[in-house]
Protein backbone atom coordinates (compact mmCIF):
# COMPACT_ATOMS: atom_id res chain seq x y z
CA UNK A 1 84.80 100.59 187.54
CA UNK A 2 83.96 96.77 187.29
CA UNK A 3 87.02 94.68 185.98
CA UNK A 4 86.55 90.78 185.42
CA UNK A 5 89.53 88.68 185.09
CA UNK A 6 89.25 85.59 182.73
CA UNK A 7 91.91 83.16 184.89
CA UNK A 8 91.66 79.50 184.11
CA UNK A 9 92.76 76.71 185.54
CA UNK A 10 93.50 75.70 189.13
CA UNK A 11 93.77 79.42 191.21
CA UNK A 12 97.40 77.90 193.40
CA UNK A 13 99.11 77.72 189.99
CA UNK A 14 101.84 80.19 188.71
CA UNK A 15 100.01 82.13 186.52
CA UNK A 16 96.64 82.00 188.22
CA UNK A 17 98.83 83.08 191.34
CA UNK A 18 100.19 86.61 189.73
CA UNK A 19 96.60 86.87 188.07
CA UNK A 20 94.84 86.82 191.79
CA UNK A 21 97.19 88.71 193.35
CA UNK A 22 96.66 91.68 191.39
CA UNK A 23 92.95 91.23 191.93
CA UNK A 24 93.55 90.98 195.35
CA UNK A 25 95.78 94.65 195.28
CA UNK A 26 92.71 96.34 192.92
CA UNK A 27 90.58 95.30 195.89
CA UNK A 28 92.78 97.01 198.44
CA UNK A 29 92.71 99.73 195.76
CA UNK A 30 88.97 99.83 195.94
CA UNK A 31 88.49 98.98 192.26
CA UNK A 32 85.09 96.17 191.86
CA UNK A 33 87.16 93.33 191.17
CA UNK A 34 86.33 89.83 189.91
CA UNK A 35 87.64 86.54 188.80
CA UNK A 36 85.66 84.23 186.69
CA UNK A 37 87.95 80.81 186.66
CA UNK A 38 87.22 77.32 185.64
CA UNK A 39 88.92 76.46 188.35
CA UNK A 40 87.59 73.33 190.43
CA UNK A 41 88.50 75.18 194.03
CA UNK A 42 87.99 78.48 194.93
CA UNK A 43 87.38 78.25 198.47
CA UNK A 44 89.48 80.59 200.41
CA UNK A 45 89.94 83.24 197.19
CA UNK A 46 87.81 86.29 197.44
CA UNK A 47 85.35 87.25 195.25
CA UNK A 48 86.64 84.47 192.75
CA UNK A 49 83.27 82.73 191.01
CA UNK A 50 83.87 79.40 188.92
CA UNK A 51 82.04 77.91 185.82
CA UNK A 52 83.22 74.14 186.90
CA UNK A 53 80.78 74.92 190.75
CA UNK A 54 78.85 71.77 191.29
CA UNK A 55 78.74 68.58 190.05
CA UNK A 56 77.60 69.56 186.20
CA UNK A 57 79.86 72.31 186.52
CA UNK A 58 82.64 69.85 187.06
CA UNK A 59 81.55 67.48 184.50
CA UNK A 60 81.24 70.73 181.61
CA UNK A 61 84.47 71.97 182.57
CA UNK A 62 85.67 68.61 182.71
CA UNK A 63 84.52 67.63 178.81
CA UNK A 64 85.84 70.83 177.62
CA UNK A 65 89.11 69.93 178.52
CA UNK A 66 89.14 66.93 177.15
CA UNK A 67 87.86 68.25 173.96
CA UNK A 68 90.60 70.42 173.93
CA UNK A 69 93.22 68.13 174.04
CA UNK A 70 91.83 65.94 170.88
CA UNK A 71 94.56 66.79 169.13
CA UNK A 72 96.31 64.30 170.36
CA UNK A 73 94.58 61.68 168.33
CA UNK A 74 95.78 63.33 165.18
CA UNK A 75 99.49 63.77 166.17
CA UNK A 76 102.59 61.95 167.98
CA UNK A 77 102.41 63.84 171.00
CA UNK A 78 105.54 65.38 173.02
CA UNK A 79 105.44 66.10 176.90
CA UNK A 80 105.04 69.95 176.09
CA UNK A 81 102.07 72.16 176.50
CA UNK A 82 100.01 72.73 173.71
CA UNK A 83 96.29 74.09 174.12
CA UNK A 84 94.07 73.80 170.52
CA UNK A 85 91.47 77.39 172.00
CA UNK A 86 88.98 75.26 169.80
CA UNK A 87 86.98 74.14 172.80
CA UNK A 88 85.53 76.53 175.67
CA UNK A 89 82.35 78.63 177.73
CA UNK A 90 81.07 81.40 176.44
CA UNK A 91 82.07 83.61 178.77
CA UNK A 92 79.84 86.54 177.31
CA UNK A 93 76.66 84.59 178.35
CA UNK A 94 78.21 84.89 182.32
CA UNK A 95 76.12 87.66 184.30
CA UNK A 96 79.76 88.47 185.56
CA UNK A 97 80.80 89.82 182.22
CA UNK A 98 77.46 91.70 181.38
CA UNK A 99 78.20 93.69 185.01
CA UNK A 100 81.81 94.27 183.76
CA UNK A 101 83.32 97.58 182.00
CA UNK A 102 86.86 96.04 181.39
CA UNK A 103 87.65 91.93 180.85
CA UNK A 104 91.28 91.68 181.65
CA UNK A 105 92.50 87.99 180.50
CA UNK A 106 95.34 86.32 181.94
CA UNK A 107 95.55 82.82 181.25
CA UNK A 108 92.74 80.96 179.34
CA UNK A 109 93.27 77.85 178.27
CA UNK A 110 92.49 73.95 179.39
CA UNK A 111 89.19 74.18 177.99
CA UNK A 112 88.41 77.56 179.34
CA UNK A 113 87.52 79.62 176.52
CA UNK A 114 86.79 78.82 172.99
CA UNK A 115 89.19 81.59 171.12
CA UNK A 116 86.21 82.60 168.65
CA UNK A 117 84.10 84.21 171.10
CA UNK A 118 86.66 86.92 171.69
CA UNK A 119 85.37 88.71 168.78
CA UNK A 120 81.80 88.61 170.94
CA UNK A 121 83.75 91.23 173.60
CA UNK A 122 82.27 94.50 172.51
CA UNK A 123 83.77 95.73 175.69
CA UNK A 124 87.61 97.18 176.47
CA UNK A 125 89.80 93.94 176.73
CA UNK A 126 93.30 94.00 178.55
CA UNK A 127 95.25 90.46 178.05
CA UNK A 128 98.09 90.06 180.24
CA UNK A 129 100.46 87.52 178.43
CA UNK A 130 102.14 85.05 181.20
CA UNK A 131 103.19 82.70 178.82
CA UNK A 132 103.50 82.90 175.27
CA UNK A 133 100.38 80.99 173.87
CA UNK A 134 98.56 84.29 172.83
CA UNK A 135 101.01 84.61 170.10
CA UNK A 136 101.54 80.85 169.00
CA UNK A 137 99.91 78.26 167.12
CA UNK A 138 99.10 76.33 170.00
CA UNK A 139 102.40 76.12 172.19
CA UNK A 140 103.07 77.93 175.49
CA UNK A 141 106.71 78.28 175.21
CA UNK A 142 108.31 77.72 171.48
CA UNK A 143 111.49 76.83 173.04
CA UNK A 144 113.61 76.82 169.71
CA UNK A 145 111.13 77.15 166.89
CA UNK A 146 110.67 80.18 165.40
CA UNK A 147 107.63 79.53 163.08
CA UNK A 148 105.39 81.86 165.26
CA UNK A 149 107.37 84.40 163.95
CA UNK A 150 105.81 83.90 160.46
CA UNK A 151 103.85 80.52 159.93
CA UNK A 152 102.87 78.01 162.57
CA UNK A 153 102.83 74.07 161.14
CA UNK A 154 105.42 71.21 160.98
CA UNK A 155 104.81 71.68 165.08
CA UNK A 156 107.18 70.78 167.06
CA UNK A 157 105.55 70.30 170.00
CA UNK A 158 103.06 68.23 168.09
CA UNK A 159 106.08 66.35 166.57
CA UNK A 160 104.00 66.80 163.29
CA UNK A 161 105.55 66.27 160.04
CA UNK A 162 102.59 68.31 158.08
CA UNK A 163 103.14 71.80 156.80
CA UNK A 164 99.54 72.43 157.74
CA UNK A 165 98.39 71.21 160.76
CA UNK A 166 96.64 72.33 163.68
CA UNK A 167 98.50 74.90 164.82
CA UNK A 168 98.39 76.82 161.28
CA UNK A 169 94.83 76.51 161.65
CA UNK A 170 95.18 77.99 165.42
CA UNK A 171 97.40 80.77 164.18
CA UNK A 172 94.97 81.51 161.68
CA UNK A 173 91.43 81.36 163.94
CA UNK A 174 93.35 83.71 166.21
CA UNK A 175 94.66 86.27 163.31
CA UNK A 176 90.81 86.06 162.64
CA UNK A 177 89.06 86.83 165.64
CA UNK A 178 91.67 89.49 167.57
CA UNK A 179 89.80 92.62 168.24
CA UNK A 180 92.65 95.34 167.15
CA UNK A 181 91.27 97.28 170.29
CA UNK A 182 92.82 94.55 172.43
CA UNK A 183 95.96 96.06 174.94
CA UNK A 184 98.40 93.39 175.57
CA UNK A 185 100.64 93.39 178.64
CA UNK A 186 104.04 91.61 178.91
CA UNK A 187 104.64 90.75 182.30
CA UNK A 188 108.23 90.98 181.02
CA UNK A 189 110.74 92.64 178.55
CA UNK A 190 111.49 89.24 177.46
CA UNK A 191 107.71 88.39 177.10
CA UNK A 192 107.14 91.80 175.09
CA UNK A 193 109.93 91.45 172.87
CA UNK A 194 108.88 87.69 171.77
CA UNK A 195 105.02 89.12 171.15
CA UNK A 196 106.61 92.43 168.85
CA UNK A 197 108.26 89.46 166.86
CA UNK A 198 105.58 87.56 166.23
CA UNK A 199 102.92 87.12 163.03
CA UNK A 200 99.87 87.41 165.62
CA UNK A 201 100.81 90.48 167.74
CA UNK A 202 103.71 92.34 166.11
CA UNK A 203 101.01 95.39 164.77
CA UNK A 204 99.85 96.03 168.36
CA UNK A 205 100.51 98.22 170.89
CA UNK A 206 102.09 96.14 173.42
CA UNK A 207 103.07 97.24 176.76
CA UNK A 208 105.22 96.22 179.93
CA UNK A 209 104.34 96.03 183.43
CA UNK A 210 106.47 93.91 185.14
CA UNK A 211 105.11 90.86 187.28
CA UNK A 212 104.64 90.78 190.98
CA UNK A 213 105.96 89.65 193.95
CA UNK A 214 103.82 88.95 197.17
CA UNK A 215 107.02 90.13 199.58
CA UNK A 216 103.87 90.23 202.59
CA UNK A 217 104.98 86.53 202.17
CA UNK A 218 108.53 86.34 200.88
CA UNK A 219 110.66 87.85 203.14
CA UNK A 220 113.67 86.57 204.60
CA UNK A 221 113.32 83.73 207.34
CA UNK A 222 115.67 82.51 209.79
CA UNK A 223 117.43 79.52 208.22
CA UNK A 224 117.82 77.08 211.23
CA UNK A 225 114.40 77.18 212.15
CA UNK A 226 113.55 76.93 208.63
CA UNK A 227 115.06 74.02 208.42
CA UNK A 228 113.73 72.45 211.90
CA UNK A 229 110.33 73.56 210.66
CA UNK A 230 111.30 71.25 207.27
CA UNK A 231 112.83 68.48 208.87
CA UNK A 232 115.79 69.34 207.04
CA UNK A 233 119.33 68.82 208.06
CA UNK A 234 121.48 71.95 209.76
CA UNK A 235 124.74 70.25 208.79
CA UNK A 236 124.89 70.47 204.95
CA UNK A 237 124.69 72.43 201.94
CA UNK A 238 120.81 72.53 200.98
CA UNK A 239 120.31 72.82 196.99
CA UNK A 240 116.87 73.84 196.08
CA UNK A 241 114.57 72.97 192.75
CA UNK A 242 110.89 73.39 192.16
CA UNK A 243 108.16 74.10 190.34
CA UNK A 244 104.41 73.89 189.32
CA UNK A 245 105.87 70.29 187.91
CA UNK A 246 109.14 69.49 188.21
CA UNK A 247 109.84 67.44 185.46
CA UNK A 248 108.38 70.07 183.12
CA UNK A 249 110.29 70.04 179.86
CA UNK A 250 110.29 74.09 180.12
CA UNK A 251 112.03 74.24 183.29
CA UNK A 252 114.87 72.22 182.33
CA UNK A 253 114.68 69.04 184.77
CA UNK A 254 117.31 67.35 182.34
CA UNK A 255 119.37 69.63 182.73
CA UNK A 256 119.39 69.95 186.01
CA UNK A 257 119.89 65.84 186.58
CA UNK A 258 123.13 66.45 184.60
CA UNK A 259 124.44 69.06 187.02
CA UNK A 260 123.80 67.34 190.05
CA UNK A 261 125.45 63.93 188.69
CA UNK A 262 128.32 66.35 188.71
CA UNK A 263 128.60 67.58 192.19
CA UNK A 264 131.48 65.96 194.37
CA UNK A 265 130.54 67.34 197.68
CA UNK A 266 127.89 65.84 200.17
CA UNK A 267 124.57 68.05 200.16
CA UNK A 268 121.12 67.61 200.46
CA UNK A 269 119.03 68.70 197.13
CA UNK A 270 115.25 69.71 198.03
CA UNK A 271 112.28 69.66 195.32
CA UNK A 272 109.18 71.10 195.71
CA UNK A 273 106.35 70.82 193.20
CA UNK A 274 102.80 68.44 192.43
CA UNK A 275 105.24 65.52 190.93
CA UNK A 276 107.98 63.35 191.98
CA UNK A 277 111.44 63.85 191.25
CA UNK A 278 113.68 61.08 189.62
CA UNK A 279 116.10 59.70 191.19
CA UNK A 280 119.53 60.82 191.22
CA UNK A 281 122.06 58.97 190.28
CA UNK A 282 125.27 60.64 192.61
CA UNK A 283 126.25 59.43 196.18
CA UNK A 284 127.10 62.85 197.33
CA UNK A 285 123.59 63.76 197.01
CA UNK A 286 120.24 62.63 199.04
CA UNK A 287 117.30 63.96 198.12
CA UNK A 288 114.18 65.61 199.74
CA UNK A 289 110.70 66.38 197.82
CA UNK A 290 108.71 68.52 200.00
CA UNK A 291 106.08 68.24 197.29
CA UNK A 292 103.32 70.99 196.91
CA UNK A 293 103.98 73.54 199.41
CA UNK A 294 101.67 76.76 200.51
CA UNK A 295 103.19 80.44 200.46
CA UNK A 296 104.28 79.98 204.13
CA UNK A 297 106.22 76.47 203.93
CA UNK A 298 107.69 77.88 200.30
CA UNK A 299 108.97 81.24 202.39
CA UNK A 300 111.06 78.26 205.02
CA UNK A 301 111.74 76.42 201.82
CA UNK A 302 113.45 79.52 200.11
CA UNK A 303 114.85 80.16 203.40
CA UNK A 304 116.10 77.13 204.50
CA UNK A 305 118.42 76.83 201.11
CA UNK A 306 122.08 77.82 200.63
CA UNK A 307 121.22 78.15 196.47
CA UNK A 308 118.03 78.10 194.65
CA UNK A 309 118.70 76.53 190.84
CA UNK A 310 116.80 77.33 187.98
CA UNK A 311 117.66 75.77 185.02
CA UNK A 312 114.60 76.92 183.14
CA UNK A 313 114.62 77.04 179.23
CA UNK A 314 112.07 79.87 178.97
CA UNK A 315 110.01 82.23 181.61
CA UNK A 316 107.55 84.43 180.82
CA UNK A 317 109.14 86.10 184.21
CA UNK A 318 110.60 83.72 186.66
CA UNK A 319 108.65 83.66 189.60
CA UNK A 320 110.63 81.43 191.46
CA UNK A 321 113.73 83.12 191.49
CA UNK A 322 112.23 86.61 192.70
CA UNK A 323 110.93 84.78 195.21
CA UNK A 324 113.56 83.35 196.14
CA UNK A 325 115.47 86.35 196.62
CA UNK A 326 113.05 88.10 198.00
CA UNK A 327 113.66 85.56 201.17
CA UNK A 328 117.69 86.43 201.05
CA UNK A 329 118.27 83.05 198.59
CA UNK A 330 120.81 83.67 195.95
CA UNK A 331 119.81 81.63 192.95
């Protein structure tokens, strides 16, 4: 059996992550695994092939994610994720899909795929939903609208004021073009539940199988020499906070500035993450950002910490945290 897995953008990010890990257990399983990613780097990641190789790759991949973001021009745009599926490859014309008996897609936005060619796939399709864009008009979390419940416009994430807009168009395309022989997967009962609520999904059979966790990695490390390894003191209370981006809107970063401005003991509060952290505006509190950090540093980072905080608004499954106590963390 010859599964391809549709897993766009960059192959270290969350979802990417869970998506390549389960390749990487079909492998062990013996199963003729594949990822097809638009992914600029996939150096290290076996049997992982990318449409964005080369120079003109880069450039394609490159134009179809700006395409995909020309919403913009149309609307007052918020710092929130919103993908338009308007722009993409054809990933039916890859020789990697005309090998393949099952396409399992994970995450496929950015420019990836253009959501119309989905109704190409005359093949069995499994989508795994790690966020909740499969269901919306365009958003990846809905935070607290409901419209994708019944009818996407007035978007909030678009700050649009017009009862048809983009993402009622979105909402619509993808009513249009869903093959009813599709099997969705929630990587959570939170995940599942949202789906069976929604206008897009609620007729399908959807089932759960929860996410994983890579405990070859996350395991529990001994905290002093974590923090020697980190440069991180022995003497205080360590607070940890990170993410893909930290000051990502989903994951709460304003929330968590509140709490720490609140805190009237002396500790040290680590980030980790791609962006900077603001700063902090309490004298108890100095601040370390580790910035991006590879499964082994992450394991010392967990490790290292008295508390992991999570002050996330919405997670498809919450990474993070398992991780975190995975390495003996409590969060």
């Amino acid at each position: 059996m010859k599964v391809l897995h549709i897993v766009g953008g960059d192959l270290d990010e969350g979802a990417s992550q869970g998506a390549y890990i389960l390749h990487e257990h079909l492998l062990a399983q013996g199963v003729d695994s594949l990822i097809l990613t638009n992914s600029s780097n996939t150096e290290g990641y076996q049997k992982a092939y990318s449409i964005a190789d080369g120079i003109l790759g880069r450039i394609k991949a490159s134009l179809r994610m700006k395409f995909d973001n020309t919403h913009k021009l149309f609307h007052n745009k918020n710092n929130l994720k919103f993908s338009s599926g308007f722009f993409g490859y054809d990933i039916t014309k890859s020789n990697l899909f005309q090998k393949a008996d099952i396409i399992h897609l994970h995450w496929i936005c950015n420019g990836f795929v253009d959501i119309k060619n989905l109704q190409k796939i005359k093949k069995p399709i499994v989508w795994t939903l790690r966020d909740m864009w499969a269901m919306t008009g365009g958003c990846h979390y809905s935070l607290d609208c409901k419209r994708f419940q019944d009818k996407c416009g007035r978007c909030p994430h678009l700050d649009s004021q017009w009862e048809r807009d983009i993402s009622t168009i979105l909402q619509s395309r993808k009513n249009n073009v869903y093959s009813r022989s599709i099997q969705f997967v929630g990587i959570s009962n939170w995940i599942t539940n949202q789906a069976k609520k929604s206008r897009l999904l609620r007729d399908y059979k959807i089932t759960t199988i929860s996410n994983n966790i890579d405990l070859i990695n996350f395991f529990p490390y001994g905290k002093e020499q974590a923090r020697k390894n980190l440069n991180l003191p022995s003497d205080k209370p360590i607070l940890l906070f990170g993410a893909q981006y930290v000051n990502s809107e989903y994951k709460g970063y304003n929330i968590l500035l509140k709490l720490l401005t609140q805190i009237d003991f002396e500790a040290r509060v680590v980030f980790f993450g791609r962006n900077s952290p603001s700063k902090i505006n309490n004298s108890n509190i100095e601040c370390t950002h580790l910035g991006y950090l590879t499964k082994q540093e992450l394991q010392q980072a967990y490790s290292a910490a008295d508390l992991f905080i999570s002050t996330s608004k919405m997670e498809a499954f919450g990474k993070t945290v398992a991780e975190s106590m995975a390495c003996g963390t409590p969060v």
